[in-house]
C-alpha atoms as a PDB file:
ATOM      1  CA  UNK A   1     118.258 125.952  95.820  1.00  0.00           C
ATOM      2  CA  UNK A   2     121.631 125.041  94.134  1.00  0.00           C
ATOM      3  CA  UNK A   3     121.724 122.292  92.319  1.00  0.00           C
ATOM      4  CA  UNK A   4     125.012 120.100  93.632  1.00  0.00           C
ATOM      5  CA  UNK A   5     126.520 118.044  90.231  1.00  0.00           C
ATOM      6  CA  UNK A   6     129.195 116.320  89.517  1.00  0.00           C
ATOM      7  CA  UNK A   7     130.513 113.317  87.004  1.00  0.00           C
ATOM      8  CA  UNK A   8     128.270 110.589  88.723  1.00  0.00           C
ATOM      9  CA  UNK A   9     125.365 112.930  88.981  1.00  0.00           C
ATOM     10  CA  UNK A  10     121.679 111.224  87.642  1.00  0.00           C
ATOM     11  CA  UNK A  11     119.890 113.093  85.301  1.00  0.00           C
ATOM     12  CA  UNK A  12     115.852 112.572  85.255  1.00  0.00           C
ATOM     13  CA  UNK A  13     113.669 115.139  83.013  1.00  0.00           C
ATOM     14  CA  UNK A  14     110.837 116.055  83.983  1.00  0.00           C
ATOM     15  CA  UNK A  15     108.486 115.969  80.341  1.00  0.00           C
ATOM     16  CA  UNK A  16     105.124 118.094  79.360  1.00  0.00           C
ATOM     17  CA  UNK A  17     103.384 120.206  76.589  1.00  0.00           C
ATOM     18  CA  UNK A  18     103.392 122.803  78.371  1.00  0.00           C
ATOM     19  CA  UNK A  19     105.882 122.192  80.821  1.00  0.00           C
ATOM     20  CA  UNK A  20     106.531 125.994  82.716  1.00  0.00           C
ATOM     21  CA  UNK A  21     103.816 125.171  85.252  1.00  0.00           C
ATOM     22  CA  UNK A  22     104.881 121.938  86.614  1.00  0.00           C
ATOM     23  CA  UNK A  23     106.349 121.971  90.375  1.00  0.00           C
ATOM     24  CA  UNK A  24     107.324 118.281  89.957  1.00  0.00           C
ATOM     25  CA  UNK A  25     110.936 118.941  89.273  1.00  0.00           C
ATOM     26  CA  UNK A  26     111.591 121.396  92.254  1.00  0.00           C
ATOM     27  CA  UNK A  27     109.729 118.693  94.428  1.00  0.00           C
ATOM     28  CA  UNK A  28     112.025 115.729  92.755  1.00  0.00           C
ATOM     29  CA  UNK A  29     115.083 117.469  93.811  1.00  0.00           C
ATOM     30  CA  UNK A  30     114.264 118.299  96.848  1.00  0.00           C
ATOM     31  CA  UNK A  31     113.252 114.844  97.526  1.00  0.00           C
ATOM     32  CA  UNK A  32     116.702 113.864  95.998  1.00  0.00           C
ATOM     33  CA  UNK A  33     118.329 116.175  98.919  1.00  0.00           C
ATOM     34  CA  UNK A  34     115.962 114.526 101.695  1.00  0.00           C
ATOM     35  CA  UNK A  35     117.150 110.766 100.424  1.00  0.00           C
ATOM     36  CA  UNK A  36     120.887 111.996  99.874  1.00  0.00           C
ATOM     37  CA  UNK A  37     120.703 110.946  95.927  1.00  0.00           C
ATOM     38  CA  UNK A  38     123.093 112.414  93.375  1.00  0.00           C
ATOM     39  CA  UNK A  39     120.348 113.167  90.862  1.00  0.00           C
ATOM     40  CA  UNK A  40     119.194 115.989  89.454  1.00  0.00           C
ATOM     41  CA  UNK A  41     115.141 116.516  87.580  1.00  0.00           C
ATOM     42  CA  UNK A  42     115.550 119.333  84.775  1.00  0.00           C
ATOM     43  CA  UNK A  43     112.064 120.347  83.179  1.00  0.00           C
ATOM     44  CA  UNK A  44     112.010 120.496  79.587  1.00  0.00           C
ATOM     45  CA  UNK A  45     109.067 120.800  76.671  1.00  0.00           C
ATOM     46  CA  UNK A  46     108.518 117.994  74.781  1.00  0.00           C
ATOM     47  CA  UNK A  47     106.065 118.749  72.215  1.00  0.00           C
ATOM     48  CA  UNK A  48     103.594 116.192  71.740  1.00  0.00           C
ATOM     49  CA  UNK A  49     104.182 113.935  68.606  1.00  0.00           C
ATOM     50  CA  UNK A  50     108.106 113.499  69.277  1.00  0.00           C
ATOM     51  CA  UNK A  51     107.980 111.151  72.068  1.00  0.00           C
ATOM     52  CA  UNK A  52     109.853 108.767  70.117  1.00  0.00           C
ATOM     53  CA  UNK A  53     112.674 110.822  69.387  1.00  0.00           C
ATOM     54  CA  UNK A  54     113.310 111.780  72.915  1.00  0.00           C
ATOM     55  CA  UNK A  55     112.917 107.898  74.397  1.00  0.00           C
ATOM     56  CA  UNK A  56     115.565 107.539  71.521  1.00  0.00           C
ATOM     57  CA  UNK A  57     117.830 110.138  73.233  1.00  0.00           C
ATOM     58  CA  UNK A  58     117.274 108.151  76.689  1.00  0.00           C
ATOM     59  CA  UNK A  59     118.391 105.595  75.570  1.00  0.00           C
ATOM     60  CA  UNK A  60     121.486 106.080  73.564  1.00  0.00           C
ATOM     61  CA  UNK A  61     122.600 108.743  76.453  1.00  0.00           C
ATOM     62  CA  UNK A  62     121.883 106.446  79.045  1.00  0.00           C
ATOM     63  CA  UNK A  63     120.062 108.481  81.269  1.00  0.00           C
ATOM     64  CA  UNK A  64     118.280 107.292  84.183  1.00  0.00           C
ATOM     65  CA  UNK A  65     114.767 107.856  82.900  1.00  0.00           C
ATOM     66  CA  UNK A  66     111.747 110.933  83.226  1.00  0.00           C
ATOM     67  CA  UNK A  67     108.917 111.989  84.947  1.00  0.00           C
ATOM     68  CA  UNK A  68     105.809 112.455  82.509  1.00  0.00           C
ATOM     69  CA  UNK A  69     103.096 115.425  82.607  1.00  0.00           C
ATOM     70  CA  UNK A  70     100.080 115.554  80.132  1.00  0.00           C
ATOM     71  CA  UNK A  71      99.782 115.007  77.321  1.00  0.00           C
ATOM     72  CA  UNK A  72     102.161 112.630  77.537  1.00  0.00           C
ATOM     73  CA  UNK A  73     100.983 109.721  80.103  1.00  0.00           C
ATOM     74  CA  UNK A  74      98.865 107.554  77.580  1.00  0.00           C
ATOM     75  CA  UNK A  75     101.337 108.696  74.489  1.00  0.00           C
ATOM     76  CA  UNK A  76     104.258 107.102  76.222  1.00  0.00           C
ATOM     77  CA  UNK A  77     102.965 103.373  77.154  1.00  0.00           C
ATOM     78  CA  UNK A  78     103.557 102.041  73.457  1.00  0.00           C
ATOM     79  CA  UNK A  79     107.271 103.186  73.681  1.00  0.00           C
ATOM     80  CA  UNK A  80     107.747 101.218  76.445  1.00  0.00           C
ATOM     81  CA  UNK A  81     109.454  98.032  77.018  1.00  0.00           C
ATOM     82  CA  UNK A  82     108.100  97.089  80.954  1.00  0.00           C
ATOM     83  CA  UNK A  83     104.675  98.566  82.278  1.00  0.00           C
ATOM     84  CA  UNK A  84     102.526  97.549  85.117  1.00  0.00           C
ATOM     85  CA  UNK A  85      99.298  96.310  84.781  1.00  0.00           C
ATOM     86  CA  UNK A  86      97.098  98.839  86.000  1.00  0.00           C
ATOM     87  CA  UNK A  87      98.892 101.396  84.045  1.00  0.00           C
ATOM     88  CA  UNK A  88      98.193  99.596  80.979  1.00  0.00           C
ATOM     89  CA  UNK A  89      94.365  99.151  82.021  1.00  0.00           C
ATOM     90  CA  UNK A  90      93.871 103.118  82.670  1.00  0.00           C
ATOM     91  CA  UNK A  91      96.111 103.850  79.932  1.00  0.00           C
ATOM     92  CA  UNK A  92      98.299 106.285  81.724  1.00  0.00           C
ATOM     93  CA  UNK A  93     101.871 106.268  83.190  1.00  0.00           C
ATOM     94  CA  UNK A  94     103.839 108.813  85.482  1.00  0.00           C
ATOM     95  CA  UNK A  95     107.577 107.813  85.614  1.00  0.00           C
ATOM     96  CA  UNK A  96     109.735 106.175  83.535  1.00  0.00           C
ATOM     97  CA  UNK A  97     113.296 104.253  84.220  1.00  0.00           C
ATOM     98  CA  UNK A  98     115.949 103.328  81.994  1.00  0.00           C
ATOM     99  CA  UNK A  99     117.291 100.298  82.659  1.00  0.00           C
ATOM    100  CA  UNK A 100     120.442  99.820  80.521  1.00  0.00           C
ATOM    101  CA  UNK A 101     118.464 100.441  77.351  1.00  0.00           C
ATOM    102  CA  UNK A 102     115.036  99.052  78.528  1.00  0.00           C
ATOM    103  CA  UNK A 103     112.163 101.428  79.551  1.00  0.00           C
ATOM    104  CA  UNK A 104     109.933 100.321  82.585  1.00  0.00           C
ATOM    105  CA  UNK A 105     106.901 102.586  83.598  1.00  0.00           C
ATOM    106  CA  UNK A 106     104.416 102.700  86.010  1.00  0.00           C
ATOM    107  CA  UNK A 107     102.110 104.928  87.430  1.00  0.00           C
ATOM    108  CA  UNK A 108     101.652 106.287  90.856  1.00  0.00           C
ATOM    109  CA  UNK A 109      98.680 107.705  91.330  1.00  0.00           C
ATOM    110  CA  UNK A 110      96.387 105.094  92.794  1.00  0.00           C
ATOM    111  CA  UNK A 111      99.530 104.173  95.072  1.00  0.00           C
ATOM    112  CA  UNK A 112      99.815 107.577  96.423  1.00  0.00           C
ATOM    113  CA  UNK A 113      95.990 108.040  97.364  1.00  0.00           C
ATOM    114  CA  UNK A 114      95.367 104.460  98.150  1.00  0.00           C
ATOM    115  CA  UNK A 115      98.105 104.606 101.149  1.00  0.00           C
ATOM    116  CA  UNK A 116      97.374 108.145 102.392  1.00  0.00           C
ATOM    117  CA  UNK A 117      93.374 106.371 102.743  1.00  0.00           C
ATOM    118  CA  UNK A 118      94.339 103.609 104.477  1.00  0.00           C
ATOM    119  CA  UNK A 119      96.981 105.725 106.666  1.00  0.00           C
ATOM    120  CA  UNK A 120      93.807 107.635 107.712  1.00  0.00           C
ATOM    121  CA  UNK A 121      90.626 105.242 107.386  1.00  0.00           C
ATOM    122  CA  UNK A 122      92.549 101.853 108.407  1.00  0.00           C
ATOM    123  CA  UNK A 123      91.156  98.981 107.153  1.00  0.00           C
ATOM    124  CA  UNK A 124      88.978  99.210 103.573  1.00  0.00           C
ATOM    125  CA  UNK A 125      88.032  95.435 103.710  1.00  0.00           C
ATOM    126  CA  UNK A 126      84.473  95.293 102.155  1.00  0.00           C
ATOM    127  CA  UNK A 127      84.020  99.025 101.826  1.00  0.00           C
ATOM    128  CA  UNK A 128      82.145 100.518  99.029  1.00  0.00           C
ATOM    129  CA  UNK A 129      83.743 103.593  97.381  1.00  0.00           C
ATOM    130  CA  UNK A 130      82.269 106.432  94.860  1.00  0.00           C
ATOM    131  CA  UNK A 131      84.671 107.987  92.764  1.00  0.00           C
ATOM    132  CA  UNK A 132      83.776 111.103  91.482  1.00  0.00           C
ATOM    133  CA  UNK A 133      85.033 111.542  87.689  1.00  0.00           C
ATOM    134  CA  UNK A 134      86.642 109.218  85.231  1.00  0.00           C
ATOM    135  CA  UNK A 135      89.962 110.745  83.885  1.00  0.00           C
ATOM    136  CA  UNK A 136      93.412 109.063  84.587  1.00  0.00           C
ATOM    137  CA  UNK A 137      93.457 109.692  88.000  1.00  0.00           C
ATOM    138  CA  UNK A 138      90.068 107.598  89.052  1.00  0.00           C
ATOM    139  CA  UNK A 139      90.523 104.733  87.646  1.00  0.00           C
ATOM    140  CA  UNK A 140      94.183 103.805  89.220  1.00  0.00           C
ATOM    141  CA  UNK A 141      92.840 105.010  92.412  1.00  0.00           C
ATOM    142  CA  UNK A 142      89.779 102.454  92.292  1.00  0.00           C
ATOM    143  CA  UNK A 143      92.344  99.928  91.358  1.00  0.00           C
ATOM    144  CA  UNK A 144      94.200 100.295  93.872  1.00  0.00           C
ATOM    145  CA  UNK A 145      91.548 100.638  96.624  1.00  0.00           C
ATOM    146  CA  UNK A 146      90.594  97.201  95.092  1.00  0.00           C
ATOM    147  CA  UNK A 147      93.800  95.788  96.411  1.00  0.00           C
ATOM    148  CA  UNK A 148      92.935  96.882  99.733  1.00  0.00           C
ATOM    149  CA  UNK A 149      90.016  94.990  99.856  1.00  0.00           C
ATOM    150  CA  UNK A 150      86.947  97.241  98.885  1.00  0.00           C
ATOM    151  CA  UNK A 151      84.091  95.454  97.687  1.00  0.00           C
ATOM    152  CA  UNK A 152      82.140  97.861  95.305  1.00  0.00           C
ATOM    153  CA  UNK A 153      83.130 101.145  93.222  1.00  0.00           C
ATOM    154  CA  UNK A 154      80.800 103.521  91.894  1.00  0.00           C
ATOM    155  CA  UNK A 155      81.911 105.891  89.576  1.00  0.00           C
ATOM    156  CA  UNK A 156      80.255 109.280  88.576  1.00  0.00           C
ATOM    157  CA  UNK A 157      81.276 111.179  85.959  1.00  0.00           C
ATOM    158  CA  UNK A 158      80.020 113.827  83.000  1.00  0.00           C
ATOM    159  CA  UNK A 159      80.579 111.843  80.540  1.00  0.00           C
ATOM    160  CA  UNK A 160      78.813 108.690  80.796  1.00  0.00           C
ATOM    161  CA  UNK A 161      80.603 106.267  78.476  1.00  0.00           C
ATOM    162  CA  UNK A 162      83.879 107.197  80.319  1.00  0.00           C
ATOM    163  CA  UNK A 163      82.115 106.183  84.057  1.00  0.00           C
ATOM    164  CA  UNK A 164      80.843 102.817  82.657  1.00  0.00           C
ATOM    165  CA  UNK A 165      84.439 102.026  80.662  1.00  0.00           C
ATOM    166  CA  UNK A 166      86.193 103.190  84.032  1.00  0.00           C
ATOM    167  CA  UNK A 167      83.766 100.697  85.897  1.00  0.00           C
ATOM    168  CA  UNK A 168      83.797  97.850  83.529  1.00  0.00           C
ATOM    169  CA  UNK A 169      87.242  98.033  83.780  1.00  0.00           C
ATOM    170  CA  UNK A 170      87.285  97.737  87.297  1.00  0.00           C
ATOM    171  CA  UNK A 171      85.002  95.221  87.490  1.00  0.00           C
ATOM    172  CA  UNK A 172      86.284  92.672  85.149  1.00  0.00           C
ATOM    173  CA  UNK A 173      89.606  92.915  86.536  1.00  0.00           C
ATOM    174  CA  UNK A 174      89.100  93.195  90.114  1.00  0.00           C
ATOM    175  CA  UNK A 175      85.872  90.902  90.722  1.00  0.00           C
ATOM    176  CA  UNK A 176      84.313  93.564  92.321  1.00  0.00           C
ATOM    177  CA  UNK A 177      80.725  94.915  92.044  1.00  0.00           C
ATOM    178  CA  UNK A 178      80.422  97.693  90.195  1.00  0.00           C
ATOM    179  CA  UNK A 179      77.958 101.108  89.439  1.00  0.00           C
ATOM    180  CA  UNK A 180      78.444 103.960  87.446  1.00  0.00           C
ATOM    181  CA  UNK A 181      76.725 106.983  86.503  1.00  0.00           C
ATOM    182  CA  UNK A 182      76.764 110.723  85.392  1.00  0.00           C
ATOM    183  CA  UNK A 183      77.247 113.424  87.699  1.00  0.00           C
ATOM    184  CA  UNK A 184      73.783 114.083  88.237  1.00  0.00           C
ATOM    185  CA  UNK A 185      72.124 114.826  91.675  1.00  0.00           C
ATOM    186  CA  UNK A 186      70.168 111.645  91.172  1.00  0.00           C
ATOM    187  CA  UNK A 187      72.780 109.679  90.816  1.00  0.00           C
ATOM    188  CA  UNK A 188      74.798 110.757  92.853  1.00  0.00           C
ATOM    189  CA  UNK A 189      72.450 110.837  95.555  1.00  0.00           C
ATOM    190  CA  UNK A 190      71.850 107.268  95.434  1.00  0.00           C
ATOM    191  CA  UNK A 191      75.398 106.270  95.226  1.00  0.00           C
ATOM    192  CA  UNK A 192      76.238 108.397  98.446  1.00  0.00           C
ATOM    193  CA  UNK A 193      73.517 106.896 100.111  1.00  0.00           C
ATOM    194  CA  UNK A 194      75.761 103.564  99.872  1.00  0.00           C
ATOM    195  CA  UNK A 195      79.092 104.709 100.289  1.00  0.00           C
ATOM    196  CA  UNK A 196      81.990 104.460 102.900  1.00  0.00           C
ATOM    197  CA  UNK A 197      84.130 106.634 101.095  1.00  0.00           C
ATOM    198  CA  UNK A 198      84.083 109.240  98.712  1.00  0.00           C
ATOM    199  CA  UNK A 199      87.137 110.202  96.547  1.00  0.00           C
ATOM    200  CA  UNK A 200      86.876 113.053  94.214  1.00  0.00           C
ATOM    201  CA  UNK A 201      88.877 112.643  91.272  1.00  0.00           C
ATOM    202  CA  UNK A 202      88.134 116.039  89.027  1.00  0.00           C
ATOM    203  CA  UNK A 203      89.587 119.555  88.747  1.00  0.00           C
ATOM    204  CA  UNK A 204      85.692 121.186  89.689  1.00  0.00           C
ATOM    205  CA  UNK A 205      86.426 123.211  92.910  1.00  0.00           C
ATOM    206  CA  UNK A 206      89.943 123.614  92.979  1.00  0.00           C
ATOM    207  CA  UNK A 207      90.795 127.209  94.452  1.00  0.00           C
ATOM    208  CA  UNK A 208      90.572 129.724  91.601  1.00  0.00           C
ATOM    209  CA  UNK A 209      88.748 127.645  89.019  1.00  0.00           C
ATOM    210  CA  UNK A 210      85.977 128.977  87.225  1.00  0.00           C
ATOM    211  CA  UNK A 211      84.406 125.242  86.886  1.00  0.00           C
ATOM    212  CA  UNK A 212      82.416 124.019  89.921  1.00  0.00           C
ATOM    213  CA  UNK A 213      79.854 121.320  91.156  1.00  0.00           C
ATOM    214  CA  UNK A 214      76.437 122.612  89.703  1.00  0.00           C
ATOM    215  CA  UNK A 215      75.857 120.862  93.620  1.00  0.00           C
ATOM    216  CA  UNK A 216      76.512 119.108  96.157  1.00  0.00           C
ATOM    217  CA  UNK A 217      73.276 118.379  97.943  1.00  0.00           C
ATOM    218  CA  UNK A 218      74.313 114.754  97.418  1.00  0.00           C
ATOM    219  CA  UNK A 219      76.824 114.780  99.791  1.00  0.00           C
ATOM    220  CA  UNK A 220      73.624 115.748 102.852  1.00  0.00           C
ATOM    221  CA  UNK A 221      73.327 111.427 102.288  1.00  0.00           C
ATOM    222  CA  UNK A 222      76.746 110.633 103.215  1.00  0.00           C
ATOM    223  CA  UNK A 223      76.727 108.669 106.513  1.00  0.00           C
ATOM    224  CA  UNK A 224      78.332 110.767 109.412  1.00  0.00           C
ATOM    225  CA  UNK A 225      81.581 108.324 109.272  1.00  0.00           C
ATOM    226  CA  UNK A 226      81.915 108.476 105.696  1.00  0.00           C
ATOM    227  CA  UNK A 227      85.648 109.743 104.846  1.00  0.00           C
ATOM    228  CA  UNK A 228      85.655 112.838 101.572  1.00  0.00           C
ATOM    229  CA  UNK A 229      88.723 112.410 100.075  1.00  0.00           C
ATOM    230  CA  UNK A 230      90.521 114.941  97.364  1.00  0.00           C
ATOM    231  CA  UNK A 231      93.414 114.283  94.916  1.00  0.00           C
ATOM    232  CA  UNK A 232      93.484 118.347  94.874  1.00  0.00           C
ATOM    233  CA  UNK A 233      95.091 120.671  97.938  1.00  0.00           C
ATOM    234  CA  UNK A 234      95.119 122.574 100.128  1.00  0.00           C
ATOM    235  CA  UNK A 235      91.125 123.340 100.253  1.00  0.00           C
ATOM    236  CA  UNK A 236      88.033 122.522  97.978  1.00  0.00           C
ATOM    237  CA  UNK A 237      84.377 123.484  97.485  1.00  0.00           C
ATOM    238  CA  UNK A 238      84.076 119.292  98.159  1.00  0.00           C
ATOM    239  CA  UNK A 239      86.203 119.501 101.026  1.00  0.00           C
ATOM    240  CA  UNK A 240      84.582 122.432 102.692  1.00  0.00           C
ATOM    241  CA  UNK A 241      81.262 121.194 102.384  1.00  0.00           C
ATOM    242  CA  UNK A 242      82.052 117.472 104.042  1.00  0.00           C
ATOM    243  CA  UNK A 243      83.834 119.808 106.717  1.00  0.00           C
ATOM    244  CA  UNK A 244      80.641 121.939 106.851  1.00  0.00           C
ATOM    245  CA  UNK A 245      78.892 118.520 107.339  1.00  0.00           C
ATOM    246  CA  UNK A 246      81.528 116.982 109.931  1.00  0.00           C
ATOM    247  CA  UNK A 247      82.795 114.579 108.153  1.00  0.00           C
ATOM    248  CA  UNK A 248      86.079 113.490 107.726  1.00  0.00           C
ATOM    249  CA  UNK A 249      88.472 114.709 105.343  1.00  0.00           C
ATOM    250  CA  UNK A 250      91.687 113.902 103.708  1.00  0.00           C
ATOM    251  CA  UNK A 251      93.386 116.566 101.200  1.00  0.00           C
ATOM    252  CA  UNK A 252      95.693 115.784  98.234  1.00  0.00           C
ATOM    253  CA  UNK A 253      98.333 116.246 100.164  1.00  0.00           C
ATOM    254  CA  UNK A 254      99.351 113.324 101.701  1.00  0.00           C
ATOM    255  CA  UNK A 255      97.905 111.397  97.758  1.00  0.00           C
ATOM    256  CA  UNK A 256     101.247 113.462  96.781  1.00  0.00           C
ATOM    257  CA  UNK A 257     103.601 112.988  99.228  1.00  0.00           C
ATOM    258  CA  UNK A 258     103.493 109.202  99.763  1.00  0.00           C
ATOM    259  CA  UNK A 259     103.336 109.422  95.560  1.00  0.00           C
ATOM    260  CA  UNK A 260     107.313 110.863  96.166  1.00  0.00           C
ATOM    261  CA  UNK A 261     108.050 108.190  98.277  1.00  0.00           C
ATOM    262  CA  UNK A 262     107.154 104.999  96.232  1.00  0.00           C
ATOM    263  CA  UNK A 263     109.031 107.564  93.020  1.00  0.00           C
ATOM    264  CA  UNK A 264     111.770 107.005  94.905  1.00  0.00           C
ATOM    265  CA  UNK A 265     111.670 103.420  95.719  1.00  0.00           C
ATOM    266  CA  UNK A 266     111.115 102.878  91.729  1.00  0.00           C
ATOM    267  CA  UNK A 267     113.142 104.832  90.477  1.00  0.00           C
ATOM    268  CA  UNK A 268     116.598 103.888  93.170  1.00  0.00           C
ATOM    269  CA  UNK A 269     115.194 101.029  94.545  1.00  0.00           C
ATOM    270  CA  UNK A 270     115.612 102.918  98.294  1.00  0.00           C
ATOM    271  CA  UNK A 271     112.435 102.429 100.576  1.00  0.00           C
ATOM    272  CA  UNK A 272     112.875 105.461 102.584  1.00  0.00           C
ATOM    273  CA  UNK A 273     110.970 104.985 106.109  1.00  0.00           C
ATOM    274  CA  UNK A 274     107.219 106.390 106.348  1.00  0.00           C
ATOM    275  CA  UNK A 275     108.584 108.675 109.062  1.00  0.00           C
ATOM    276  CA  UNK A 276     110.341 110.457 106.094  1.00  0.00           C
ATOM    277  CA  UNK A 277     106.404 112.230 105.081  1.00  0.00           C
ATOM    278  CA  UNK A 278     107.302 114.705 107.493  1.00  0.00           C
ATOM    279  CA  UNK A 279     110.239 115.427 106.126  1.00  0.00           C
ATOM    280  CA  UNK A 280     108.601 115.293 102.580  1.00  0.00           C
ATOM    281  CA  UNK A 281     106.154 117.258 103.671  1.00  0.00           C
ATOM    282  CA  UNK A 282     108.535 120.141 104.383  1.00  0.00           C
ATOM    283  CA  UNK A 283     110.302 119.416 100.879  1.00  0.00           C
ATOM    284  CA  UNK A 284     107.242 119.656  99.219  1.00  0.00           C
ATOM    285  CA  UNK A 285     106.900 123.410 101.138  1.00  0.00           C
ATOM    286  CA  UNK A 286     110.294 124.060  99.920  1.00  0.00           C
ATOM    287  CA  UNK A 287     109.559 123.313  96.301  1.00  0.00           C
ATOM    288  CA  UNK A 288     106.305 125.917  96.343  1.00  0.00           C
ATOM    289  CA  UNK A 289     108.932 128.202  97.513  1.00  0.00           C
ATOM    290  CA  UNK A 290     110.995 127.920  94.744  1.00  0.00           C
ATOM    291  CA  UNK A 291     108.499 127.829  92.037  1.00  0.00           C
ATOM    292  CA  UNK A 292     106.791 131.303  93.593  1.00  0.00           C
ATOM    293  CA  UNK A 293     110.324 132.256  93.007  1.00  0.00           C
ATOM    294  CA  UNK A 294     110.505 131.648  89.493  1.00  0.00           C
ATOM    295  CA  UNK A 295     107.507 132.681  88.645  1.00  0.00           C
ATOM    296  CA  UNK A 296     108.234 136.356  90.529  1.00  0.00           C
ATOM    297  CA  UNK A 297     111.729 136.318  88.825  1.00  0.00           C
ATOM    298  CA  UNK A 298     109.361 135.558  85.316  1.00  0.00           C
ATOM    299  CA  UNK A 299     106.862 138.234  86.110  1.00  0.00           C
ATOM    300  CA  UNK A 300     110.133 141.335  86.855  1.00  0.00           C
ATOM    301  CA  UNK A 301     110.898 140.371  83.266  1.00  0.00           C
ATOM    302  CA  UNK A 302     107.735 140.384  81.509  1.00  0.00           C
END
């Protein structure tokens, strides 16, 4: 794709240590095309530690803001002049708006699953939910499933301090009854004996990782309407056992698609219309394109 500039062009970076495997920008642009916004995303390394020098640079240049990539999602929230709430809680923030000198973040990641749940599930009114891992994905997600009217959380993680901070946190804010736990089949077992819905929240099974779930006999007690849901795409060891067991499943995909939509609404204050997933959808197949691209044009020249 060429990038179309001109004097009024937007310019948003896109911010990570490292930052030469992120998609993000190809997808922001492309999502800039779909919404016909002048703006362009340029990825650029920002070595942990300097944060404050380049929020400096935001400001005095008056750019429109950045997108944020580890390690830089809890790092940023102190240099911040606006932040939602539930960012704050989980200590983690994904986009970030100048506005005339004031920085206002928020994150997007409960928004993004929560919606493509509910767009698939319907209703989560009094619903009990296990989230599998801790990290700064889960606990938005339960927070936000929480303001769709589920009634319990249980959350299952390796490290158990993390699960029971994740859950307290959850609990005390949200009045809802909590559990937590380590990944253990035990546990586990129990839990999805409970649960309407499972979310899994960790890297284990993503295609090509060497990390996996030691199991997943757990998942045999999931009730035969219980939805599997996974922040990663296309296809999981998770997902293919819940398909192996009929259930229902919902990928990553639509967690990151309905993610670009509410980016856009924060960042340019245009709601674009849900219809528009489709059409995100094929951006999103447009930006994998380009990065295969690069990374082909990078591997001729290595």
């Amino acid at each position: 794709m060429r990038v179309k500039y001109d004097v009024d062009t937007q310019l948003i970076f896109q911010i990570g240590d490292p930052i030469d495997h992120s998609t993000a920008a190809f997808l922001h642009n492309e999502m800039y095309d779909l919404a016909n916004i002048n703006a362009v995303c340029v990825p650029i390394l920002v070595k942990k530690g300097t944060l404050p020098e380049f929020t400096e640079a935001v400001r005095r240049l008056n750019l429109n803001g950045f997108d944020i990539t580890m390690p830089h999602k809890s790092d940023i929230i102190p240099l911040l002049d606006e932040c939602d709430e539930t960012s704050r809680l989980f200590n983690s923030v994904n986009h970030v708006k100048n506005e005339n000198g004031k920085l206002i973040g928020i994150g997007l990641d409960g928004v993004g699953m929560g919606s493509a749940i509910a767009e698939k599930a319907g209703s989560l009114k009094g619903k009990k939910v296990l989230l599998l891992g801790a990290g700064s994905v889960a606990g938005p997600i339960g927070a936000d499933l929480c303001q769709r009217g589920v009634s319990e959380v249980f959350v299952a993680n390796r490290t158990v301090e993390k699960a029971k901070k994740t859950a307290q946190t959850i609990g005390d804010y949200f009045g809802v009854k909590t559990g937590y736990g380590e990944l253990t089949e035990e546990y586990l077992a129990g839990a999805a004996s409970q649960a309407d819905l499972v979310v899994q929240c960790t890297s284990l099974g993503m295609a090509g990782s060497a990390q996996q779930y030691q199991s997943l006999r757990f998942m045999e007690r999931l009730h035969k309407d219980v939805l599997c849901a996974d922040v990663l795409y296309p296809n999981t060891e998770f997902l293919d056992r819940a398909k192996a067991l009929g259930l229902p499943v919902l990928n990553g995909l639509g967690m990151l698609l309905n993610q670009q939509i509410a980016m856009i609404e924060f960042r340019f204050g245009i709601k674009l219309p849900q219809k528009c997933l489709l059409q995100a959808e094929e951006a999103l197949a447009c930006a994998v394109t380009l990065r295969d691209l690069r990374d082909q044009r990078r591997g001729g020249m290595a």
